[in-house]
Structures are given as structure tokens and as C-alpha cells.
C-alpha atoms as a PDB file:
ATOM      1  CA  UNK A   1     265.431  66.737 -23.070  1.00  0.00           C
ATOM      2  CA  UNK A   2     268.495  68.190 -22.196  1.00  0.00           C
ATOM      3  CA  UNK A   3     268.375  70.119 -18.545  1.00  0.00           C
ATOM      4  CA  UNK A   4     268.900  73.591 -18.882  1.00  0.00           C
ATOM      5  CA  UNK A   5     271.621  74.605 -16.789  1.00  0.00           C
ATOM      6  CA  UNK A   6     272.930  77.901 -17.095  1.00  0.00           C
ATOM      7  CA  UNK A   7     276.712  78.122 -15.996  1.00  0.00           C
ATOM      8  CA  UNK A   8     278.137  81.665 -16.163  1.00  0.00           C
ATOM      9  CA  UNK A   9     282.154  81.632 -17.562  1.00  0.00           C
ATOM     10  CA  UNK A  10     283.173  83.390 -14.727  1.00  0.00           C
ATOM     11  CA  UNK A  11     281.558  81.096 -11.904  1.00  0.00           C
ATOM     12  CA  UNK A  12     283.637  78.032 -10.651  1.00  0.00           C
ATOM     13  CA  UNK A  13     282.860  74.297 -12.088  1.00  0.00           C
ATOM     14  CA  UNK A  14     278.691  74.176 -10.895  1.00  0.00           C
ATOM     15  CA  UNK A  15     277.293  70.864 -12.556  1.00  0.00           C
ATOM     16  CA  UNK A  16     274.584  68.291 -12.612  1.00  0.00           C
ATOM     17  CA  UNK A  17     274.984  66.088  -9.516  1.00  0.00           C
ATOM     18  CA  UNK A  18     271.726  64.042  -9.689  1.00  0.00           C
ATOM     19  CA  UNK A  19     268.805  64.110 -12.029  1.00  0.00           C
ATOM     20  CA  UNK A  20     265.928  62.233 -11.667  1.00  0.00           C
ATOM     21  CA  UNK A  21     262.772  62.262 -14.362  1.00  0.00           C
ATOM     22  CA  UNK A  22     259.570  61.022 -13.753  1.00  0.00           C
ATOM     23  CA  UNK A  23     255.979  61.547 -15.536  1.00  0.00           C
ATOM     24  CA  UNK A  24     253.130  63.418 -13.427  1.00  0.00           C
ATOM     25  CA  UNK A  25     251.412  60.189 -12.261  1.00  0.00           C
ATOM     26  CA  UNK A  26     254.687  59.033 -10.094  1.00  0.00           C
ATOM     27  CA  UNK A  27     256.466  60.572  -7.186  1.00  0.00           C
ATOM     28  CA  UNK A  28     260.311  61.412  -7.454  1.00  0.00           C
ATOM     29  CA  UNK A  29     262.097  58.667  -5.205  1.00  0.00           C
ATOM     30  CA  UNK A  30     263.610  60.788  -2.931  1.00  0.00           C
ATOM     31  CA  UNK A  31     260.434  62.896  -2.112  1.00  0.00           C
ATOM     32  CA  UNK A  32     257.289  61.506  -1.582  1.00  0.00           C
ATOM     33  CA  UNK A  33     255.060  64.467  -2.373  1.00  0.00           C
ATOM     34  CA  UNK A  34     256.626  66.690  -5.066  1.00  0.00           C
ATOM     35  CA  UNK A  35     254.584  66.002  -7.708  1.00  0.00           C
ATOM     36  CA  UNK A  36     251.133  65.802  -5.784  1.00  0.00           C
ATOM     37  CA  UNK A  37     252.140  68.988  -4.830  1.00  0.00           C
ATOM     38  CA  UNK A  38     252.518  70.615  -8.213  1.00  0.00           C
ATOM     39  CA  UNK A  39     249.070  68.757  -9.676  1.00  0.00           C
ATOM     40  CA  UNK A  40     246.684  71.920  -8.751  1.00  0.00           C
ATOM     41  CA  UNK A  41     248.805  74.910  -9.438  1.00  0.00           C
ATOM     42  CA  UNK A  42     250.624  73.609 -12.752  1.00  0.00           C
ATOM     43  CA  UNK A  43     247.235  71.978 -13.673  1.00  0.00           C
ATOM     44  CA  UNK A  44     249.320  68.397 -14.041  1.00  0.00           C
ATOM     45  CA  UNK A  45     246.800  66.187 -16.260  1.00  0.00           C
ATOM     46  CA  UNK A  46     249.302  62.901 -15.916  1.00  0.00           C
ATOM     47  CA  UNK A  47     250.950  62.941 -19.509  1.00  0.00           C
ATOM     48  CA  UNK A  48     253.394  65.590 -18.483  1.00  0.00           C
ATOM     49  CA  UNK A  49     257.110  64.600 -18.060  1.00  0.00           C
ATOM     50  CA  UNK A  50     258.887  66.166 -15.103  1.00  0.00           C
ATOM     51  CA  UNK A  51     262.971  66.311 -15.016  1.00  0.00           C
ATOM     52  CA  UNK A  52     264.453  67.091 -11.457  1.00  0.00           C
ATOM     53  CA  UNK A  53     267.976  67.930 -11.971  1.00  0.00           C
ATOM     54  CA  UNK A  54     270.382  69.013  -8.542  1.00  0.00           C
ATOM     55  CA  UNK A  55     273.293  70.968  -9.272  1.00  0.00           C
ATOM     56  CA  UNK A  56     276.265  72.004  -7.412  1.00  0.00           C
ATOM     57  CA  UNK A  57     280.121  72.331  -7.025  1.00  0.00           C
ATOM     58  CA  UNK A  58     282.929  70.468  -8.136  1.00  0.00           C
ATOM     59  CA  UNK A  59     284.996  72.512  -5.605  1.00  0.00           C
ATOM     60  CA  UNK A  60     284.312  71.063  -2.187  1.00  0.00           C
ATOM     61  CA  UNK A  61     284.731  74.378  -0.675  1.00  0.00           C
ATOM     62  CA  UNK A  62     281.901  75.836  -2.393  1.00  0.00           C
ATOM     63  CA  UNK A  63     278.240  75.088  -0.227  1.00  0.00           C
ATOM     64  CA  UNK A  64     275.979  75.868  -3.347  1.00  0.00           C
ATOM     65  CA  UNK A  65     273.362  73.370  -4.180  1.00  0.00           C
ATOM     66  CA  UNK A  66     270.465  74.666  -6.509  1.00  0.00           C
ATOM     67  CA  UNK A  67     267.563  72.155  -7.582  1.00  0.00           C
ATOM     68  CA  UNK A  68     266.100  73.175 -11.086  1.00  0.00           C
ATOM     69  CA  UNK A  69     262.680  70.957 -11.944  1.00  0.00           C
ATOM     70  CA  UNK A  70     261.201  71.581 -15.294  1.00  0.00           C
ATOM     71  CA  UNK A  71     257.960  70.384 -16.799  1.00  0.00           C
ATOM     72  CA  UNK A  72     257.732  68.957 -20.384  1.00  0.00           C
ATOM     73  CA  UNK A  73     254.183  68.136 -21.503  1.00  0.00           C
ATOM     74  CA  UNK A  74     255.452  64.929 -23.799  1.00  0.00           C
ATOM     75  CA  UNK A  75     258.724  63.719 -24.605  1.00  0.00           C
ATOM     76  CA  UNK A  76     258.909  65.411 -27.702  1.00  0.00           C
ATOM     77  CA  UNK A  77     259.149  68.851 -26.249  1.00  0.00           C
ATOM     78  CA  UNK A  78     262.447  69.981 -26.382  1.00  0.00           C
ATOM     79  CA  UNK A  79     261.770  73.515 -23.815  1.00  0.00           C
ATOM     80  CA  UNK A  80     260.160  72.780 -20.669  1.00  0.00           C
ATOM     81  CA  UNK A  81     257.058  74.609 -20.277  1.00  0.00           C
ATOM     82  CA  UNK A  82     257.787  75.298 -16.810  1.00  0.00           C
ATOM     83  CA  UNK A  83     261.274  75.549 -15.174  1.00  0.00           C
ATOM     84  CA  UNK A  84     261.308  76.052 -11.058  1.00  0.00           C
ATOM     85  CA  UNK A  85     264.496  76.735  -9.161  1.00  0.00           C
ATOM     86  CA  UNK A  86     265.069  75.933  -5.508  1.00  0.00           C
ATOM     87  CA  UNK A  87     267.913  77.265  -3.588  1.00  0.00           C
ATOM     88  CA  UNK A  88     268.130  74.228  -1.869  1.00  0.00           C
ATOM     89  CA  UNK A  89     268.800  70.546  -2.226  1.00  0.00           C
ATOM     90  CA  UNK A  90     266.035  68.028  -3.860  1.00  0.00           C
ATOM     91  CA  UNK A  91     265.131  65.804  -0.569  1.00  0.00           C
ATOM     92  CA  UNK A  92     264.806  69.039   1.457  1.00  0.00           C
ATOM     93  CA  UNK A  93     262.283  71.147  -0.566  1.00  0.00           C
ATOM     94  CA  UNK A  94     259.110  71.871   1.593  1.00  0.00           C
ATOM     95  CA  UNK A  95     255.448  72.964   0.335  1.00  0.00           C
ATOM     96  CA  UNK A  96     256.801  76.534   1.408  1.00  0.00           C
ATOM     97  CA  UNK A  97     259.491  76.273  -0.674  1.00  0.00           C
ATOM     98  CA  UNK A  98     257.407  75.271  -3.657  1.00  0.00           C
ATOM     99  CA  UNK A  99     254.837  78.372  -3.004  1.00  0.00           C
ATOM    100  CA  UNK A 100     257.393  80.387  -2.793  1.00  0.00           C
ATOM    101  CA  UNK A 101     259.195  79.872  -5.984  1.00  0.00           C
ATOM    102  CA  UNK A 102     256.145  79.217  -7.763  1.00  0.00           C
ATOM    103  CA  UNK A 103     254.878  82.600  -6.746  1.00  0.00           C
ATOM    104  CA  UNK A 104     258.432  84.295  -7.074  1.00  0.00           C
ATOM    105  CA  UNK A 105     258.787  83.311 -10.867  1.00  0.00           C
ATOM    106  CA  UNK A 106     255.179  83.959 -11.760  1.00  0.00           C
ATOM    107  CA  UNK A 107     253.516  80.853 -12.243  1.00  0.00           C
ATOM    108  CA  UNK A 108     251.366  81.828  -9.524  1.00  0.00           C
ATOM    109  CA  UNK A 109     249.894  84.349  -7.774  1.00  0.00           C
END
């Protein structure tokens, strides 16, 4: 389970700076509520396998931080069934931020 982390050629050095993977009956240990959160709308039933992976910029110039989270329903998946991007780092996603991108990528309506 390899994140997937697209990196366009013509984009500066953007790379994994943390990742973090958990299954659905555990909370991420930066974020106390992540998972609980995602339960009802992504219909978590506890066997699924969540990977949390921040990215950003080798180039200390650069502000971009991007959280991708995708959702594996066993280890032997090897695409996530779900992949949700935040444009913001993992400790400060909110329950709006969550809606939002949930609702922005179609997952929900």
C-alpha cells in the first residue's frame, strides 16, 4: 500500500513528510477524531485500513502542505477505495474541512 502521490515534472521537489496508518477502530495520534468522523459517511465497518500521508516541500520557501488520506478495505488492496485531499496540514483538519472535501470529490452529497 503504496500512497498515491501524484508529483507533476514540472512542480518543485513536493514529498511525503509524515504518514501515519491506522485501521477504522483507532484514532490517528495526532487527531483525536478523524476517523469517528469518517464512520457514517464512508460507512467504516472496523476492518478498513486508513493511510494518512502529509506532503509538502523540500524547498523551504515553498508554504504548500496537502494531506491525502485514503481508505483500503484490507491490506490486500492495492487502490484505496477512497482517496480525500485536504489543503491543509493533518493536526489542523476540522469537521468542515472533512464535509467539504467529502462533498467536493463526490463521496457525498
Amino acid at each position: 500500500m503504496e500512497p498515491n502521490i501524484p508529483n507533476h515534472f514540472l512542480v518543485h521537489d513536493h514529498g511525503p513528510v509524515y504518514s501515519e496508518t491506522r485501521n477504522a477502530t483507532e484514532e490517528f495520534s495526532f487527531h483525536p477524531t478523524l476517523i469517528s468522523w469518517l464512520k457514517e459517511p464512508l460507512e467504516l465497518k472496523g476492518n478498513e485500513i486508513l493511510k494518512l500521508t502529509e506532503i509538502g516541500c523540500t524547498d523551504h520557501s515553498c508554504p504548500v502542505i496537502e494531506t491525502c488520506l485514503e481508505v483500503f478495505y484490507s491490506k490486500q488492496d492495492s487502490e484505496p477505495k477512497y482517496m480525500i485531499r485536504f489543503g491543509r496540514a493533518k493536526h489542523l483538519i476540522n469537521k468542515m474541512d472533512l464535509t467539504f472535501s467529502l462533498k467536493k470529490q463526490g463521496i457525498i452529497d
